[in-house]
PDB file of N, CA and C in Angstrom:
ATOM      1  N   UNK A   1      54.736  19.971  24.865  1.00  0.00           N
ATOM      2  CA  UNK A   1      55.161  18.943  23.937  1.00  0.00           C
ATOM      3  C   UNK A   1      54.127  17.811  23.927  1.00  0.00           C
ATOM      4  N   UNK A   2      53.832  17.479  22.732  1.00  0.00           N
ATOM      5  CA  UNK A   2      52.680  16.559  22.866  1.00  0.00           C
ATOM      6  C   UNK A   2      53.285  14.780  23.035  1.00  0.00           C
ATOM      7  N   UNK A   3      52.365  14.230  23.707  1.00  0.00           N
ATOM      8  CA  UNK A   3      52.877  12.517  23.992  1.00  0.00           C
ATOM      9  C   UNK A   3      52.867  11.678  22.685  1.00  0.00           C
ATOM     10  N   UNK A   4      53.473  10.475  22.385  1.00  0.00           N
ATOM     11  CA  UNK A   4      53.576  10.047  21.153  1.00  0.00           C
ATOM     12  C   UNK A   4      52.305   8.927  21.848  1.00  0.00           C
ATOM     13  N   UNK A   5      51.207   8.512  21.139  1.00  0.00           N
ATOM     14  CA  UNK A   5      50.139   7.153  21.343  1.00  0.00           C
ATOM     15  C   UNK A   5      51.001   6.182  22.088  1.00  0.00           C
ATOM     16  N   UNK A   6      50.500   5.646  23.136  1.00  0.00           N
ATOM     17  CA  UNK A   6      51.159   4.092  23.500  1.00  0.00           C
ATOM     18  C   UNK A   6      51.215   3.315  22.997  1.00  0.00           C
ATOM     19  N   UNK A   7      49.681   3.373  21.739  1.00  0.00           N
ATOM     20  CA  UNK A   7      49.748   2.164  21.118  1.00  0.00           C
ATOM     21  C   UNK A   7      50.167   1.920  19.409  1.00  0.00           C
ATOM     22  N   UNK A   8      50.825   3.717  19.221  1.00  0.00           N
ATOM     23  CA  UNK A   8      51.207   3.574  17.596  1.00  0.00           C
ATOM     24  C   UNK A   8      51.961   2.672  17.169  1.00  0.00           C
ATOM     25  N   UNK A   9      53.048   1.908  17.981  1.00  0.00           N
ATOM     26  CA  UNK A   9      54.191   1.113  17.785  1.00  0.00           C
ATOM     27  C   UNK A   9      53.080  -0.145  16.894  1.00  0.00           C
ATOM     28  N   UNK A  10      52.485  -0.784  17.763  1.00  0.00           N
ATOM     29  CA  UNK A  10      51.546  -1.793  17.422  1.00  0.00           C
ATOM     30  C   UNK A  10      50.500  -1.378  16.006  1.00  0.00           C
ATOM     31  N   UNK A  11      50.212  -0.132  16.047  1.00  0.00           N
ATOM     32  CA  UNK A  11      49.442   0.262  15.013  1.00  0.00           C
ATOM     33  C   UNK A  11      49.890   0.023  13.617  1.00  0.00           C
ATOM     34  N   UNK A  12      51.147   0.497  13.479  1.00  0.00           N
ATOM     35  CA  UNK A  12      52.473   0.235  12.670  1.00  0.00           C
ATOM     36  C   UNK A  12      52.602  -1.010  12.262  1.00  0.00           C
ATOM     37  N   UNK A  13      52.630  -1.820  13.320  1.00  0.00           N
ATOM     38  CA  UNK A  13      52.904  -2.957  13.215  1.00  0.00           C
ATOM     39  C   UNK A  13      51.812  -3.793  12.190  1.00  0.00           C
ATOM     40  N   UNK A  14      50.434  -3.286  12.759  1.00  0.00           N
ATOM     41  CA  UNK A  14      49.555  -3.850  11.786  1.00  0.00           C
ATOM     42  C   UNK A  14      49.281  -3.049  10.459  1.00  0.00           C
ATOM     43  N   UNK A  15      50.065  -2.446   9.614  1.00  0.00           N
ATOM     44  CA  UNK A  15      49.768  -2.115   8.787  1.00  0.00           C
ATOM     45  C   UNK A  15      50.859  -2.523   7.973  1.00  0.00           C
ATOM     46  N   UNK A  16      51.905  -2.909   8.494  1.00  0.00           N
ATOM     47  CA  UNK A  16      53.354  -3.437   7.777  1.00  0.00           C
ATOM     48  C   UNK A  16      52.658  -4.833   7.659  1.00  0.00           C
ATOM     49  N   UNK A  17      52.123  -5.690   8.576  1.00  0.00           N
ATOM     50  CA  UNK A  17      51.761  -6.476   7.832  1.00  0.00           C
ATOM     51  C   UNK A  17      50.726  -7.007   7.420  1.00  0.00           C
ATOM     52  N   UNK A  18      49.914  -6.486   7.348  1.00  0.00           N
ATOM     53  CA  UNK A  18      48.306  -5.788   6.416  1.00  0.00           C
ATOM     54  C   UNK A  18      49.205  -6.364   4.936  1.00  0.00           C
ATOM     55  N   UNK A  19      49.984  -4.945   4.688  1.00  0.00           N
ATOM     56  CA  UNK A  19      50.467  -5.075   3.710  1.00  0.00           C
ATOM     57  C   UNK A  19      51.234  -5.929   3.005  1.00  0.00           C
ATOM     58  N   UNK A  20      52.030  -6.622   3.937  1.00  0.00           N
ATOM     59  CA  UNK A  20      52.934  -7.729   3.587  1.00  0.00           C
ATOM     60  C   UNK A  20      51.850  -9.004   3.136  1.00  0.00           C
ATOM     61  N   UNK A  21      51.057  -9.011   3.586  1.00  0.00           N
ATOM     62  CA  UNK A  21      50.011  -9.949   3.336  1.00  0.00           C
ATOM     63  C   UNK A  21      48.762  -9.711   2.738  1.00  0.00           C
ATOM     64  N   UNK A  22      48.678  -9.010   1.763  1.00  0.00           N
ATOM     65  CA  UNK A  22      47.855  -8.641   0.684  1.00  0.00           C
ATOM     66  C   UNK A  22      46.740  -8.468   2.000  1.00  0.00           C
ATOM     67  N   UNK A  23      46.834  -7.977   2.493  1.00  0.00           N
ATOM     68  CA  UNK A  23      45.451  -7.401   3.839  1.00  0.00           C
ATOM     69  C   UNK A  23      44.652  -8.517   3.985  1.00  0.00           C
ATOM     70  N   UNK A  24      45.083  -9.717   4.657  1.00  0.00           N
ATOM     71  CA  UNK A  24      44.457 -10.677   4.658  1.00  0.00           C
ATOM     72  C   UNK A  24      44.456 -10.998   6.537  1.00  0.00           C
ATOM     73  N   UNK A  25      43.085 -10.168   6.934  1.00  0.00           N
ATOM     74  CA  UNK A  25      43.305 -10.332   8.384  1.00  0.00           C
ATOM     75  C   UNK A  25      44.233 -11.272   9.062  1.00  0.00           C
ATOM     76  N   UNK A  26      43.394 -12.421   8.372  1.00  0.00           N
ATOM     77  CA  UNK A  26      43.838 -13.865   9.237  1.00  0.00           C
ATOM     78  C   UNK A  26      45.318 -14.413   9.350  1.00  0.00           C
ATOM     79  N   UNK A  27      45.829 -13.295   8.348  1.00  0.00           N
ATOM     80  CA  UNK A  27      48.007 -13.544   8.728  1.00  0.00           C
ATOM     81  C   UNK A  27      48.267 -12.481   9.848  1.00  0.00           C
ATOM     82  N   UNK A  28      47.759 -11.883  10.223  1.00  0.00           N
ATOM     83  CA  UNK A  28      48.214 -10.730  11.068  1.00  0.00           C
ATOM     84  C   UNK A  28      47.142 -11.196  12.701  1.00  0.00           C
ATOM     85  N   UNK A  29      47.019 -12.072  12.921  1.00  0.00           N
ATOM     86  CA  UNK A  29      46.025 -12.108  14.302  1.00  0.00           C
ATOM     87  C   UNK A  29      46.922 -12.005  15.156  1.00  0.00           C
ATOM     88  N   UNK A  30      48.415 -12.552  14.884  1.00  0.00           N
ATOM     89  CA  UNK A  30      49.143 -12.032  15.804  1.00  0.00           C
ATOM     90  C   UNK A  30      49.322 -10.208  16.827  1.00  0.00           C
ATOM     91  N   UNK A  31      49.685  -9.899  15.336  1.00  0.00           N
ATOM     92  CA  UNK A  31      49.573  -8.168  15.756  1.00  0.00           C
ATOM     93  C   UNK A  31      48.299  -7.941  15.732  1.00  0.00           C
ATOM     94  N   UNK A  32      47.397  -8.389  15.661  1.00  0.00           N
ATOM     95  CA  UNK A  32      45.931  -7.614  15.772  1.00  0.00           C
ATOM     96  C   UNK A  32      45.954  -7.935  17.756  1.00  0.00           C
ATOM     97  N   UNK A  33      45.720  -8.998  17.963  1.00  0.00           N
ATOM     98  CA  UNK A  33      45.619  -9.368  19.162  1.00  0.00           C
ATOM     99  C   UNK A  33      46.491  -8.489  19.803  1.00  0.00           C
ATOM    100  N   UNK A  34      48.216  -8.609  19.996  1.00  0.00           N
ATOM    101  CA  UNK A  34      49.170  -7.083  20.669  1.00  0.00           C
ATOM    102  C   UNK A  34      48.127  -5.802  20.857  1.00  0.00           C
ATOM    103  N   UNK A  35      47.702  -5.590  19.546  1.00  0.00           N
ATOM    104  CA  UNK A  35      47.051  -4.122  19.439  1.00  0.00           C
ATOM    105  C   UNK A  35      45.702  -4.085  20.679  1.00  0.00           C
ATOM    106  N   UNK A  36      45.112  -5.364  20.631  1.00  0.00           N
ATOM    107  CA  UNK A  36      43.908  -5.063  21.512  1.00  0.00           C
ATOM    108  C   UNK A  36      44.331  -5.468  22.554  1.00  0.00           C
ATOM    109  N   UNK A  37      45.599  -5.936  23.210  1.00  0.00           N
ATOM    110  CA  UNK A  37      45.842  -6.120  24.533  1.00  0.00           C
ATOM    111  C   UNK A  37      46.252  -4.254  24.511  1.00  0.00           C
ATOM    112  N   UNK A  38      47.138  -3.530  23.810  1.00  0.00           N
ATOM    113  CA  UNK A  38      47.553  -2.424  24.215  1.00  0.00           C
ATOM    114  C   UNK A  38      46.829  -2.016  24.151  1.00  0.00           C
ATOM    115  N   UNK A  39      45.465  -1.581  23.525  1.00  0.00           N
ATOM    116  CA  UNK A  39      44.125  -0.832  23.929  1.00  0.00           C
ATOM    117  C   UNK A  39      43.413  -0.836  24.796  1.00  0.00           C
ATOM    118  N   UNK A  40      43.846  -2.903  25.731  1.00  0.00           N
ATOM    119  CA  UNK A  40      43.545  -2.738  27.098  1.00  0.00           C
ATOM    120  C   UNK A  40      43.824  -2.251  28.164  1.00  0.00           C
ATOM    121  N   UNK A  41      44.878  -1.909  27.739  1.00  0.00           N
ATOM    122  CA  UNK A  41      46.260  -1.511  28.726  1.00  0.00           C
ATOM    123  C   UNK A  41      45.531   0.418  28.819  1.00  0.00           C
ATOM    124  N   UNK A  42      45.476   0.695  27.570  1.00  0.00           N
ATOM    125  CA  UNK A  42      45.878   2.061  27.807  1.00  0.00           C
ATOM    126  C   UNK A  42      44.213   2.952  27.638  1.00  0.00           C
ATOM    127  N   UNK A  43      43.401   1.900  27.497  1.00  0.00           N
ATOM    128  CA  UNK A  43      42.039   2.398  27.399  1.00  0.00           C
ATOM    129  C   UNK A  43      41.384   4.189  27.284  1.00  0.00           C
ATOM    130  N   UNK A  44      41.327   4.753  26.353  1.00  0.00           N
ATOM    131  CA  UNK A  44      40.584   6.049  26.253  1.00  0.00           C
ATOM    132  C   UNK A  44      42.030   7.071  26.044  1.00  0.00           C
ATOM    133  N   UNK A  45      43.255   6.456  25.856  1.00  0.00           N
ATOM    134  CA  UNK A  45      44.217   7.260  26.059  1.00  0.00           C
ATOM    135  C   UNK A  45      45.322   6.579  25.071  1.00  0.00           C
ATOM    136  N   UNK A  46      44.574   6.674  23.843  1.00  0.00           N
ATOM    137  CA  UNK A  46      45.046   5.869  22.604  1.00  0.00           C
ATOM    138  C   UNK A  46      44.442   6.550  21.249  1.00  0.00           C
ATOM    139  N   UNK A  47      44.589   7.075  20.512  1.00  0.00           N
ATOM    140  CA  UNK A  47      43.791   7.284  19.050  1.00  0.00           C
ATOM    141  C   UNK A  47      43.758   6.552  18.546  1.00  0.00           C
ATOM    142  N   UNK A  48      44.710   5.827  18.304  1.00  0.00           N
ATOM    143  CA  UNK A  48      44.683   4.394  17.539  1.00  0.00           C
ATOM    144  C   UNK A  48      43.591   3.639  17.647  1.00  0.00           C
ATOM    145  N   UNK A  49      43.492   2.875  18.902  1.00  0.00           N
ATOM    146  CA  UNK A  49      42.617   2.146  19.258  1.00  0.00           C
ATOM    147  C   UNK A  49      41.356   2.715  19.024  1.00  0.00           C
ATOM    148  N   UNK A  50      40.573   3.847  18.677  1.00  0.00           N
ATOM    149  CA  UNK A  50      39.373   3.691  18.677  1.00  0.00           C
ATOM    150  C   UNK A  50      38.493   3.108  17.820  1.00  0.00           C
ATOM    151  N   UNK A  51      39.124   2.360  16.479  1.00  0.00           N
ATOM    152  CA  UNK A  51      37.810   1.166  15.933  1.00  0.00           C
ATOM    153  C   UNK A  51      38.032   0.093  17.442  1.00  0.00           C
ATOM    154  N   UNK A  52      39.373  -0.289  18.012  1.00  0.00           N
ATOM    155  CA  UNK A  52      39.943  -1.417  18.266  1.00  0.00           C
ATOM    156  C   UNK A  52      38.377  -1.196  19.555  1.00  0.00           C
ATOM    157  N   UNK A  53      38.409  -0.355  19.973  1.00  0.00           N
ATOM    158  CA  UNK A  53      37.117   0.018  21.266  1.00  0.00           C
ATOM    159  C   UNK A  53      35.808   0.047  20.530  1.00  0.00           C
ATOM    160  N   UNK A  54      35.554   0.310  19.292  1.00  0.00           N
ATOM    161  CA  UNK A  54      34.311   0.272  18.901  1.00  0.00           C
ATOM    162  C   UNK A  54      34.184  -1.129  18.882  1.00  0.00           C
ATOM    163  N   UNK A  55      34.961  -2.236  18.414  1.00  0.00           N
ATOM    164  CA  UNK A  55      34.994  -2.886  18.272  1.00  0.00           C
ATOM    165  C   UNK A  55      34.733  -4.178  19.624  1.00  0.00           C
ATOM    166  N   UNK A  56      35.016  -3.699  20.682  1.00  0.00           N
ATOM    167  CA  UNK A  56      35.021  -4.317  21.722  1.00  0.00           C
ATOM    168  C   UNK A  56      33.900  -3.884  22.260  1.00  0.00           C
ATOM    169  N   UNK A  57      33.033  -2.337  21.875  1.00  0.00           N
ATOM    170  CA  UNK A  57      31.966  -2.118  22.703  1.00  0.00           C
ATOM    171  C   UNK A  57      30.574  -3.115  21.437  1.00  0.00           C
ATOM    172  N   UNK A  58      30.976  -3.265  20.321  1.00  0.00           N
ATOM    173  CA  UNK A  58      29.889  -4.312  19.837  1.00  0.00           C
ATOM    174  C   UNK A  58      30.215  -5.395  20.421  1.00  0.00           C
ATOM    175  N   UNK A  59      30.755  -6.212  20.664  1.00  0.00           N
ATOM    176  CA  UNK A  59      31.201  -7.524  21.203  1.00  0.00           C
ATOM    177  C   UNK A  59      30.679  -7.523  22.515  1.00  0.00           C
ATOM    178  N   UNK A  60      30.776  -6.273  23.276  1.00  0.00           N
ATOM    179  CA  UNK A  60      29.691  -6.540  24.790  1.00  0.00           C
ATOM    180  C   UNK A  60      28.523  -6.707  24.336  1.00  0.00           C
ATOM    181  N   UNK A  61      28.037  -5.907  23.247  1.00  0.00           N
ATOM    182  CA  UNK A  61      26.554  -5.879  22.799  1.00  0.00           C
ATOM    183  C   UNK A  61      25.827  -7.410  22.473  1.00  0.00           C
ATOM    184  N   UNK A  62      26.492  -7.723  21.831  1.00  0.00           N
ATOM    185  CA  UNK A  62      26.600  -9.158  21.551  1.00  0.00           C
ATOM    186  C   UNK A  62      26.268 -10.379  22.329  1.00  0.00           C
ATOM    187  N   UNK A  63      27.422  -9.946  23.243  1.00  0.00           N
ATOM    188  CA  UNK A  63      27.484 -11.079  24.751  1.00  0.00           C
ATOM    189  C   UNK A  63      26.277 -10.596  25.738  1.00  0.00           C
ATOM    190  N   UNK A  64      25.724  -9.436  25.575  1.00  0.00           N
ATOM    191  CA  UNK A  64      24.618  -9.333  26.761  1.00  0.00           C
ATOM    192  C   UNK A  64      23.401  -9.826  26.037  1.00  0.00           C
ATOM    193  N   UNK A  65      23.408  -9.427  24.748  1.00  0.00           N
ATOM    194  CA  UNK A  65      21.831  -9.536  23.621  1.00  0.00           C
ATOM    195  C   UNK A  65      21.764 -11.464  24.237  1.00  0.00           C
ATOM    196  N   UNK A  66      23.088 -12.117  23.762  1.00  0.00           N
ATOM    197  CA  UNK A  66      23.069 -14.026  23.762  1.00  0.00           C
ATOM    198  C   UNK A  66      22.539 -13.549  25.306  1.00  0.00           C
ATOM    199  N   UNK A  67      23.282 -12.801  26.826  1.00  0.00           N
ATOM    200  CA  UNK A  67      23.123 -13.811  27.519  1.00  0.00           C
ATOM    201  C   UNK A  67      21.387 -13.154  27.836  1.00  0.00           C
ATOM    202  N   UNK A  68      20.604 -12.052  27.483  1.00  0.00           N
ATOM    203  CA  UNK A  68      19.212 -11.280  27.918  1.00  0.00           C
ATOM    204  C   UNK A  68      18.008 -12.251  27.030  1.00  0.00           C
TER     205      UNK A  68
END
């Protein structure tokens, strides 16, 4: 039997209100933020999350390029 994502609940979440808000990131930082704490939580063992990890592996890129 296959496992349901840990983090679909949250995934859901950001697309209900994506939509509720004409997809206007900046109303949803709430559930965006949930989503990338649960991608912290459950790291490599999520489908969901993998922009949410691409996304966090540019942001190291970032922080090492400022601090090199």
């Amino acid at each position: 039997m296959s496992r349901k994502d840990p983090c679909q609940k949250q995934a859901c979440e950001i697309q209900k209100c994506l939509q509720a808000n004409n997809y206007l990131e900046s109303k949803c930082e709430a559930v965006l933020q949930e989503m990338r704490k649960c991608c912290a939580r459950y790291k490599g063992r999520s489908v969901c999350c993998s922009g949410f990890e691409r996304e966090e592996r540019e942001r190291e890129k970032v922080k090492l390029a400022s601090e090199g």
